[in-house]
PDB file of N, CA and C in Angstrom:
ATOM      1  N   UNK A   1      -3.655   5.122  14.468  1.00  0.00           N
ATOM      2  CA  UNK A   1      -2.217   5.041  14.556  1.00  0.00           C
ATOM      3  C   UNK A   1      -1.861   3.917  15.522  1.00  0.00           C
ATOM      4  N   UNK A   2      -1.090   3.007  14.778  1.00  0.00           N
ATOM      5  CA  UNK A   2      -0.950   2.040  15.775  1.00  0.00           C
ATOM      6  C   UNK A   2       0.793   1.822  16.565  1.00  0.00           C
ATOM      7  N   UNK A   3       0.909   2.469  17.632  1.00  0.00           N
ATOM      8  CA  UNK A   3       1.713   1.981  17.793  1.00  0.00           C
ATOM      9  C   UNK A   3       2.641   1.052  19.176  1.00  0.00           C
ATOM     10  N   UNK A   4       3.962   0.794  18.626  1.00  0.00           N
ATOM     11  CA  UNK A   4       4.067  -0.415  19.271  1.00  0.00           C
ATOM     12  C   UNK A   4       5.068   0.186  20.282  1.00  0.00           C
ATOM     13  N   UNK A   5       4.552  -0.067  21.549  1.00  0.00           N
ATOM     14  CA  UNK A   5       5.361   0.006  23.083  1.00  0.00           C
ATOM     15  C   UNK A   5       6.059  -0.764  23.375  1.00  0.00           C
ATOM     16  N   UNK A   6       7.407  -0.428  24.035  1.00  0.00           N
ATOM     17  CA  UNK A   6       8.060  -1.694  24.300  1.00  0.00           C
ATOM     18  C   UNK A   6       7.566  -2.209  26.395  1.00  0.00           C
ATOM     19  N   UNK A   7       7.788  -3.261  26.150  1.00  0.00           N
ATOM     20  CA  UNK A   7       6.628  -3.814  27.201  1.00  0.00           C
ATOM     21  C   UNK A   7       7.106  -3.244  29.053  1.00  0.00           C
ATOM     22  N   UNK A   8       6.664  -3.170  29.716  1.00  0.00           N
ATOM     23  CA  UNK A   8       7.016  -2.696  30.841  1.00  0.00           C
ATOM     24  C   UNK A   8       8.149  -3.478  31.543  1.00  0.00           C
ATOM     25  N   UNK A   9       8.616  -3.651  32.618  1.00  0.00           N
ATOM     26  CA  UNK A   9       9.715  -4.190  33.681  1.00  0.00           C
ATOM     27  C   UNK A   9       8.913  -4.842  34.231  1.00  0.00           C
ATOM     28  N   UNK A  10       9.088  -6.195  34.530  1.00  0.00           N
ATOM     29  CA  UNK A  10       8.424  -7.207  35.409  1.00  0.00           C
ATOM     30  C   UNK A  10       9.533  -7.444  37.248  1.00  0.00           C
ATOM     31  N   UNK A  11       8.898  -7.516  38.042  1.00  0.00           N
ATOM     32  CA  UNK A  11       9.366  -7.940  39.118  1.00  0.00           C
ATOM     33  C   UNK A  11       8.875  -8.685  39.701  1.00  0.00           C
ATOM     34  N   UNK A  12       9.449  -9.854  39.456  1.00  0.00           N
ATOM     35  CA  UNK A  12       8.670 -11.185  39.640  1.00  0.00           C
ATOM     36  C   UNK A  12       8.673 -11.188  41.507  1.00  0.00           C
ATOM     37  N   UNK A  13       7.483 -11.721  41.863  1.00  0.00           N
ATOM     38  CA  UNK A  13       7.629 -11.959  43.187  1.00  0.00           C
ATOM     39  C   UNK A  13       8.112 -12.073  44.314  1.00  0.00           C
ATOM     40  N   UNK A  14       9.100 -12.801  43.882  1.00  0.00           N
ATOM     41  CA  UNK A  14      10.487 -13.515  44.357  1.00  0.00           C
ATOM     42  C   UNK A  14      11.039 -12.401  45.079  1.00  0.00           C
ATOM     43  N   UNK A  15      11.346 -10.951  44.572  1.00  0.00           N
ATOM     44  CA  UNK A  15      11.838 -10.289  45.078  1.00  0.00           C
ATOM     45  C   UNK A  15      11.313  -8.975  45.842  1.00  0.00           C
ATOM     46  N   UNK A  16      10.083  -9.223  46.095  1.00  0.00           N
ATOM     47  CA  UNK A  16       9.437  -8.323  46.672  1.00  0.00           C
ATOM     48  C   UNK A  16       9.708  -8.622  48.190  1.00  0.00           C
ATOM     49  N   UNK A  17      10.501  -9.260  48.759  1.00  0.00           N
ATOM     50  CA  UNK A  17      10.825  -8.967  50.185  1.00  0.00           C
ATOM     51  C   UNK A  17      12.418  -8.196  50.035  1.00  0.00           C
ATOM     52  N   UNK A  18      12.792  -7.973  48.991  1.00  0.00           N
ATOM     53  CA  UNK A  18      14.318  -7.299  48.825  1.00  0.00           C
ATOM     54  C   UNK A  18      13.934  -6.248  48.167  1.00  0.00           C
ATOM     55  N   UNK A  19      13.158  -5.058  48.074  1.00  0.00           N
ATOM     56  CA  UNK A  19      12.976  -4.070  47.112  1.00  0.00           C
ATOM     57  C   UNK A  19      13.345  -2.527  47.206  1.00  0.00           C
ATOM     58  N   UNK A  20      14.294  -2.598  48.627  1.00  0.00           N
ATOM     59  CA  UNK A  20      15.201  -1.631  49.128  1.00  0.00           C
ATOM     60  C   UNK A  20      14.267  -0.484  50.045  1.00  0.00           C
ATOM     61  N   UNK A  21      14.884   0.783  50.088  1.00  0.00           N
ATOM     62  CA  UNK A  21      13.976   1.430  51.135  1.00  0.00           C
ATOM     63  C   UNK A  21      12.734   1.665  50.885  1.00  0.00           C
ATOM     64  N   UNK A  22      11.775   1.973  51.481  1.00  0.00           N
ATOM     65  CA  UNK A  22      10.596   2.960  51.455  1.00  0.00           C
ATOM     66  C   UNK A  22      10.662   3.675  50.156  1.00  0.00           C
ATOM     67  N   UNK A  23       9.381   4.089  49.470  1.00  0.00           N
ATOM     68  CA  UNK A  23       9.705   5.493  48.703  1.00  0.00           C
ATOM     69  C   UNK A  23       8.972   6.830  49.740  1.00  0.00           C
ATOM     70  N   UNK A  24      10.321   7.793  49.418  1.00  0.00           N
ATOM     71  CA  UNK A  24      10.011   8.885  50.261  1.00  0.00           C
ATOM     72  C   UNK A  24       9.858   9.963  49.816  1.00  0.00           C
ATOM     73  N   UNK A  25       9.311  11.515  50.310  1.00  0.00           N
ATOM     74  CA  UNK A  25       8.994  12.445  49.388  1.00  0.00           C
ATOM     75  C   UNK A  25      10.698  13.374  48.620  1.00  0.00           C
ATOM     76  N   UNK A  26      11.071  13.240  47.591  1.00  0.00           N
ATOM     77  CA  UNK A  26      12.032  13.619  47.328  1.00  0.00           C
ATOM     78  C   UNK A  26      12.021  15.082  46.148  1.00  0.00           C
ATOM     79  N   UNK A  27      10.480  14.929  45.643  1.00  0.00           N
ATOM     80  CA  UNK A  27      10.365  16.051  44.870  1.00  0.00           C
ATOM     81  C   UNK A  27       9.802  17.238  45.259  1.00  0.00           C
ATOM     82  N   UNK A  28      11.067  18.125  45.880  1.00  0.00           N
ATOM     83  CA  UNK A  28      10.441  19.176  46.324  1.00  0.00           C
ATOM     84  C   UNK A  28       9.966  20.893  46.025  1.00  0.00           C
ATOM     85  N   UNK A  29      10.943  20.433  44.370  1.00  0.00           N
ATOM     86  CA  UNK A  29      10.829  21.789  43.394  1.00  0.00           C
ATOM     87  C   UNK A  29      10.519  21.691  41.933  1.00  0.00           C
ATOM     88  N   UNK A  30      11.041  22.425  41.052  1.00  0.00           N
ATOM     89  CA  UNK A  30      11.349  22.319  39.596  1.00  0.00           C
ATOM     90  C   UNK A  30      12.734  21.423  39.718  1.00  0.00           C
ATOM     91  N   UNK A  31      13.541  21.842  40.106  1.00  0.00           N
ATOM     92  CA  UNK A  31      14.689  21.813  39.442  1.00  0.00           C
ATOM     93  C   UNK A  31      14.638  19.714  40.471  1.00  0.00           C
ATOM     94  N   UNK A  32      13.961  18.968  40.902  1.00  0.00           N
ATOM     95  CA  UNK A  32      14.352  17.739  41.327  1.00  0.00           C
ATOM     96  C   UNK A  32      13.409  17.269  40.384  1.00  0.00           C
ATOM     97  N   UNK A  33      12.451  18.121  40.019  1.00  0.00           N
ATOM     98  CA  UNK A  33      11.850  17.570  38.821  1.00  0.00           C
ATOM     99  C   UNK A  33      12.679  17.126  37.651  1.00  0.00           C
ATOM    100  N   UNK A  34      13.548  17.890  37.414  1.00  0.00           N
ATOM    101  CA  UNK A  34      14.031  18.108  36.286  1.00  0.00           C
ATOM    102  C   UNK A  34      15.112  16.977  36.610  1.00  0.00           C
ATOM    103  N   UNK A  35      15.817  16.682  37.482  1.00  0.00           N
ATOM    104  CA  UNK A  35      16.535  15.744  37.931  1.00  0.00           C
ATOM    105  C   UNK A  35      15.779  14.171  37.531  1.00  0.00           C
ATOM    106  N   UNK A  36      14.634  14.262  38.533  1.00  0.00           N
ATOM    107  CA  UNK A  36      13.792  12.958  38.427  1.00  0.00           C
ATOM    108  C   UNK A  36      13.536  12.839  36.714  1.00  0.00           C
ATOM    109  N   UNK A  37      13.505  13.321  36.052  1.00  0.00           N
ATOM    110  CA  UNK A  37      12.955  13.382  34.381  1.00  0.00           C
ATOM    111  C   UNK A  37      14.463  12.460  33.751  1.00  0.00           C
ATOM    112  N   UNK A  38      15.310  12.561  34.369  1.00  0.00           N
ATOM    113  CA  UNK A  38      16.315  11.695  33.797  1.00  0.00           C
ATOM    114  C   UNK A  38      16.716  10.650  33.962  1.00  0.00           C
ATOM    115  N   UNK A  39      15.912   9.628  35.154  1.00  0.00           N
ATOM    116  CA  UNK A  39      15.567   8.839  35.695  1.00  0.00           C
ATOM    117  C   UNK A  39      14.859   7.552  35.252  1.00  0.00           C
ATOM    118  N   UNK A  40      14.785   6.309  35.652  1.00  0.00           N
ATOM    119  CA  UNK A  40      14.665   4.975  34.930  1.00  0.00           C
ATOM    120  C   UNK A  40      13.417   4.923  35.336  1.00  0.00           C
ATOM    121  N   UNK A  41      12.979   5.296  36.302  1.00  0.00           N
ATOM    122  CA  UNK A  41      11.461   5.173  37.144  1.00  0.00           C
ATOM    123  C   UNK A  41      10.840   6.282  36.538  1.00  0.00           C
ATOM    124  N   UNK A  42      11.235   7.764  36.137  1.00  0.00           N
ATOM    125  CA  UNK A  42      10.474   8.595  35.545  1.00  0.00           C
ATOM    126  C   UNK A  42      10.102   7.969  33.882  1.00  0.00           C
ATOM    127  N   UNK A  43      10.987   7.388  32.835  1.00  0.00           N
ATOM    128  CA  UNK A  43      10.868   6.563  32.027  1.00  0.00           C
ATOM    129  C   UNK A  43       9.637   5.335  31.724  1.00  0.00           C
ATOM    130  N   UNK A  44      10.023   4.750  33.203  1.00  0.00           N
ATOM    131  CA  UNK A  44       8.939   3.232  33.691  1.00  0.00           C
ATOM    132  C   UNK A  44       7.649   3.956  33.686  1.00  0.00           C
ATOM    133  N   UNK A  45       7.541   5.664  34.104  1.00  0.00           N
ATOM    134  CA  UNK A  45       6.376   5.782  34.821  1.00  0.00           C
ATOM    135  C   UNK A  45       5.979   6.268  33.233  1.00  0.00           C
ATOM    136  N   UNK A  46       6.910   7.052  32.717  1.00  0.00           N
ATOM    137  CA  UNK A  46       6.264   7.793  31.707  1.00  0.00           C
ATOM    138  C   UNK A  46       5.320   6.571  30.509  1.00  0.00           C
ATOM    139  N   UNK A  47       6.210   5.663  30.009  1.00  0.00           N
ATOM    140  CA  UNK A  47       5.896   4.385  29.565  1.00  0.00           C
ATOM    141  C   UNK A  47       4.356   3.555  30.144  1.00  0.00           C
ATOM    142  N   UNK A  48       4.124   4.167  31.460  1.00  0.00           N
ATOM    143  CA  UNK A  48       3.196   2.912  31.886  1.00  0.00           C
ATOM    144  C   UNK A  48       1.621   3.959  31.525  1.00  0.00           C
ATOM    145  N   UNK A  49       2.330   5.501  31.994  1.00  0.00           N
ATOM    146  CA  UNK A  49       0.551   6.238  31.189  1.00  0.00           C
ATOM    147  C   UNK A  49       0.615   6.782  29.937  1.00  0.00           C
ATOM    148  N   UNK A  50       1.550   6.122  28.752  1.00  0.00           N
ATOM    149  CA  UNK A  50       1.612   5.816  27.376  1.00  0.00           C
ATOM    150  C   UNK A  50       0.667   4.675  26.961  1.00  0.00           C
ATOM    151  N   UNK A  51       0.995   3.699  27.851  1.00  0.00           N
ATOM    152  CA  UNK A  51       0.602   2.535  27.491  1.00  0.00           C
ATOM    153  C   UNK A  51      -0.768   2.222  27.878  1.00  0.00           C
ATOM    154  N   UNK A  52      -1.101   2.954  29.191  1.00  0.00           N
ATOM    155  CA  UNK A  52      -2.631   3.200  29.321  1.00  0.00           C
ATOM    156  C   UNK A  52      -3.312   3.964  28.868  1.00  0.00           C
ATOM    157  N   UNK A  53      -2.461   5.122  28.015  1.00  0.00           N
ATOM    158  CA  UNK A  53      -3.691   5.937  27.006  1.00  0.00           C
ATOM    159  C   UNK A  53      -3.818   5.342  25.974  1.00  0.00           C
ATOM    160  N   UNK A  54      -2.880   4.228  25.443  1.00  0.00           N
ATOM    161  CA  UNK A  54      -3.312   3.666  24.351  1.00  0.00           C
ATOM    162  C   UNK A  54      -4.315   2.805  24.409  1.00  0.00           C
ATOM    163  N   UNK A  55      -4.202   2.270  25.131  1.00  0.00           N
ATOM    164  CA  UNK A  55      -5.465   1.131  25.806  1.00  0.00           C
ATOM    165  C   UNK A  55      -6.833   1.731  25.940  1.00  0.00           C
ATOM    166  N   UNK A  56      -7.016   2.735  26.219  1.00  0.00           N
ATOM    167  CA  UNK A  56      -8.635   2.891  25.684  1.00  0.00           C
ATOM    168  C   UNK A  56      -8.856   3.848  24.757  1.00  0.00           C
ATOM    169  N   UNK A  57      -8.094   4.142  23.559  1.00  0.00           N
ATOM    170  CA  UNK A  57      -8.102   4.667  22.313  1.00  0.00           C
ATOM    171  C   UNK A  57      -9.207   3.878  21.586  1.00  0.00           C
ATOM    172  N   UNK A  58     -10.250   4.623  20.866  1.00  0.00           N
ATOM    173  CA  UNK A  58     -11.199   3.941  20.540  1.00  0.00           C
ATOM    174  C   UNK A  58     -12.379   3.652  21.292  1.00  0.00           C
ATOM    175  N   UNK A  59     -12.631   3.741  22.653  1.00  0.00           N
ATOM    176  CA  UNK A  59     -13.131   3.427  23.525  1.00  0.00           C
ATOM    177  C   UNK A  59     -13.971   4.206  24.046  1.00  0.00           C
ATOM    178  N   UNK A  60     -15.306   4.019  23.808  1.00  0.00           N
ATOM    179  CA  UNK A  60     -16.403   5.104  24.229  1.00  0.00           C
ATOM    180  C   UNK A  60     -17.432   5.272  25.354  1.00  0.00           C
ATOM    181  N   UNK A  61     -17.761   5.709  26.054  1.00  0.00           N
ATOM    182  CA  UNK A  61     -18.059   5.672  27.477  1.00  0.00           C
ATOM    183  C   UNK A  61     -19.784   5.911  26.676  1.00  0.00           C
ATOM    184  N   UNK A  62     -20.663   5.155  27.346  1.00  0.00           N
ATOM    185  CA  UNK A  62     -21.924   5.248  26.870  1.00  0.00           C
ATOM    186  C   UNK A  62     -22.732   7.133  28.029  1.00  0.00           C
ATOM    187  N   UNK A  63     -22.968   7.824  27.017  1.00  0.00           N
ATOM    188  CA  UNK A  63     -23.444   8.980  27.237  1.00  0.00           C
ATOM    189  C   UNK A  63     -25.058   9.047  27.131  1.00  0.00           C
ATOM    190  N   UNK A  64     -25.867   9.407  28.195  1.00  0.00           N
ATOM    191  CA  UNK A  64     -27.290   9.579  28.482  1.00  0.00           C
ATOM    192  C   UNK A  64     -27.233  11.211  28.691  1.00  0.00           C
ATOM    193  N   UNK A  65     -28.591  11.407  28.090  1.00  0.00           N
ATOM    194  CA  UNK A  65     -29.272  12.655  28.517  1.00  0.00           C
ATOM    195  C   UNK A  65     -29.239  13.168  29.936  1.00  0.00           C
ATOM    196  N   UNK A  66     -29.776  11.942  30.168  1.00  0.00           N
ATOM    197  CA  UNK A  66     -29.853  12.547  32.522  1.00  0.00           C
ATOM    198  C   UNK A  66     -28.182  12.872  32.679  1.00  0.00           C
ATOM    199  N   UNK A  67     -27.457  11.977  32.629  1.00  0.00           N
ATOM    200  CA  UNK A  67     -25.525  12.430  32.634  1.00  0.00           C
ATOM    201  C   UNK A  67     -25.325  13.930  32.367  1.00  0.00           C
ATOM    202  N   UNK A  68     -25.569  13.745  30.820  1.00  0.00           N
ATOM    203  CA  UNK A  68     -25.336  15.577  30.208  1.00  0.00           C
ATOM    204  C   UNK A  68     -25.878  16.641  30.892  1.00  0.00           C
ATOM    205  N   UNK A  69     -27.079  16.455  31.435  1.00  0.00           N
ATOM    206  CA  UNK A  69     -27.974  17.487  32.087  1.00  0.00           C
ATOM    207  C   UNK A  69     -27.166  17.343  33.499  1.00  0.00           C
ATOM    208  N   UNK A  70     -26.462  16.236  33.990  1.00  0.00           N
ATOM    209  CA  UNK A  70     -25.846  16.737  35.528  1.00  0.00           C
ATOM    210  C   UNK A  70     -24.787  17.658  35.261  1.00  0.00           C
ATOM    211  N   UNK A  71     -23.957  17.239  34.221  1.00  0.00           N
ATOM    212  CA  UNK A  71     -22.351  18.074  34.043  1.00  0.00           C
ATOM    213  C   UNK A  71     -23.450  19.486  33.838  1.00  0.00           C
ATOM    214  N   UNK A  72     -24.167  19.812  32.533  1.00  0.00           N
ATOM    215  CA  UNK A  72     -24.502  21.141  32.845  1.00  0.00           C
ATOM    216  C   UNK A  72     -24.586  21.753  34.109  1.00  0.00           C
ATOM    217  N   UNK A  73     -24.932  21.458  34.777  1.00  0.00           N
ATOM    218  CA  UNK A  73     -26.082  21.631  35.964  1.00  0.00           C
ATOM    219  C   UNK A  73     -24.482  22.063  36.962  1.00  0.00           C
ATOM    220  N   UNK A  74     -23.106  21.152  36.843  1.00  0.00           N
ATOM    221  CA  UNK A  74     -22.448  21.245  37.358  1.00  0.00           C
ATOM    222  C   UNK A  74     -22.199  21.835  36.855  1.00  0.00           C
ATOM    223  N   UNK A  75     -21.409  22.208  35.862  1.00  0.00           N
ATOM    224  CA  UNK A  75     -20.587  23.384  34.993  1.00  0.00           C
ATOM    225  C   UNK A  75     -21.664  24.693  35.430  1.00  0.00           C
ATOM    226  N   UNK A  76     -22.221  25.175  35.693  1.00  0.00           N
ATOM    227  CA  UNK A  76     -23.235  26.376  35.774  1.00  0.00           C
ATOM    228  C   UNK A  76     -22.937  26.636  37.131  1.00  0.00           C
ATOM    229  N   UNK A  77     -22.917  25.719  38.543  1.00  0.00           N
ATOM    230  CA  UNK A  77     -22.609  25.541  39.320  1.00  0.00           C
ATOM    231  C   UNK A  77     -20.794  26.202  39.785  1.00  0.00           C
ATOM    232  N   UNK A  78     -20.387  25.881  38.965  1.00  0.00           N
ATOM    233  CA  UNK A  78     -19.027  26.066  39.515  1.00  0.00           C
ATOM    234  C   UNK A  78     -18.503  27.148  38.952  1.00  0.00           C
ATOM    235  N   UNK A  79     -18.964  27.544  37.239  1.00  0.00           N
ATOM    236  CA  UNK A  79     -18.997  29.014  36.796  1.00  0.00           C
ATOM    237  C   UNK A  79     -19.606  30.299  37.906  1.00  0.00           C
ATOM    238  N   UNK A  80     -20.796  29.747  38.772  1.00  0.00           N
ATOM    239  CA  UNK A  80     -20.978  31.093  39.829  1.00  0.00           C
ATOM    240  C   UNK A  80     -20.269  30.779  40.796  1.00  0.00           C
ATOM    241  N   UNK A  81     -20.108  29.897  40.942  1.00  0.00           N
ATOM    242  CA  UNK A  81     -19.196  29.521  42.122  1.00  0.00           C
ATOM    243  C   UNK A  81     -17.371  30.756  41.797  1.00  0.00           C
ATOM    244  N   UNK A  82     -17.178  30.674  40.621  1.00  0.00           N
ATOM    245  CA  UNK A  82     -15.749  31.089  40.128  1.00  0.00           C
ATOM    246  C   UNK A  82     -16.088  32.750  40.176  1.00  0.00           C
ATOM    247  N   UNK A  83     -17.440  32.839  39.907  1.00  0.00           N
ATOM    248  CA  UNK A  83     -17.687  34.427  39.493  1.00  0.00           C
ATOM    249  C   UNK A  83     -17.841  35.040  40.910  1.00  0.00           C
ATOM    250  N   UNK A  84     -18.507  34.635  41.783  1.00  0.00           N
ATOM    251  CA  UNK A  84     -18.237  35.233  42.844  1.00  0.00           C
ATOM    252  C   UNK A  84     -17.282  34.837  43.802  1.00  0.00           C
ATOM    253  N   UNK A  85     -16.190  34.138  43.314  1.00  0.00           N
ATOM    254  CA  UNK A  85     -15.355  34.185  44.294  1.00  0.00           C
ATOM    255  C   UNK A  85     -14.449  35.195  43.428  1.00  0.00           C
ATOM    256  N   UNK A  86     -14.731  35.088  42.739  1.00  0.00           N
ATOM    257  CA  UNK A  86     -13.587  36.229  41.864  1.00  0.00           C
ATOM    258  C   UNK A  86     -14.075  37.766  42.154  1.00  0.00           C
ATOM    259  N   UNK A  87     -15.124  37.980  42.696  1.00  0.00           N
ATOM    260  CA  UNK A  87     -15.566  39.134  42.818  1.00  0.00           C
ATOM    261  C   UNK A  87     -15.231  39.375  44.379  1.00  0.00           C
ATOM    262  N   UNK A  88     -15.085  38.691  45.347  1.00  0.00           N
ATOM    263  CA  UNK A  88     -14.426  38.465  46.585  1.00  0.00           C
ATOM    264  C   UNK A  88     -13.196  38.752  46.838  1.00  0.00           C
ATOM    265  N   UNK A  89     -12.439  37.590  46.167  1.00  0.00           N
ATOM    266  CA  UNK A  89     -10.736  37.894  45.481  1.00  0.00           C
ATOM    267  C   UNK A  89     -10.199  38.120  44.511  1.00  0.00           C
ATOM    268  N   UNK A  90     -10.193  39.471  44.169  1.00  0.00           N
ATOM    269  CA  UNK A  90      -9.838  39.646  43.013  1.00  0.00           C
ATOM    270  C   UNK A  90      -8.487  39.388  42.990  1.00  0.00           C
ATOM    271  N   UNK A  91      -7.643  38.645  41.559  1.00  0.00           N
ATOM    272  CA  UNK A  91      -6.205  38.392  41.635  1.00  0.00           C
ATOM    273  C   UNK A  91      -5.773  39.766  40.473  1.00  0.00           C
ATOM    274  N   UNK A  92      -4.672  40.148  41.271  1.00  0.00           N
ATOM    275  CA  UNK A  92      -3.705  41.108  40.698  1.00  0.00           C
ATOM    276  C   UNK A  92      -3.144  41.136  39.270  1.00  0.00           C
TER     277      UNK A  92
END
């Protein structure tokens, strides 16, 4: 499926000594979430990891035996790891 993005916002150089305040922490719930979602920068941002999942569509990471045998090795690892902490804390 090919499709076509429209291209990101450029800020040319020039104005990177004028680029207004700091960014500061402003998201502090759902509901500023939900605020920020209507937003030109939530848009820019949403657009920019669109445009990087398209970019390695197709794209295959070379997989070895020794690799597979670590994730097992990890996955087995973190399954007892989960089982006895769950037997520690049990959640309600």
């Amino acid at each position: 499926m090919d499709i076509q993005l429209p291209p990101l916002r450029e800020i040319p150089p020039s104005r990177f000594d004028n680029l207004g305040p700091l960014p500061s922490l402003v998201i502090r719930n759902d509901k500023d979430v939900e605020v920020w979602a209507t937003t030109t920068s939530y848009h820019e941002y949403d657009l920019f990891l669109r445009r990087l999942n398209e970019s390695v569509v197709g794209v295959f990471l070379p997989h070895t035996q020794e690799k597979i045998s670590a994730v097992r090795h990890m996955d087995f690892l973190f399954r007892n790891l989960y089982m006895v902490l769950s037997s520690l804390f049990p959640l309600f």
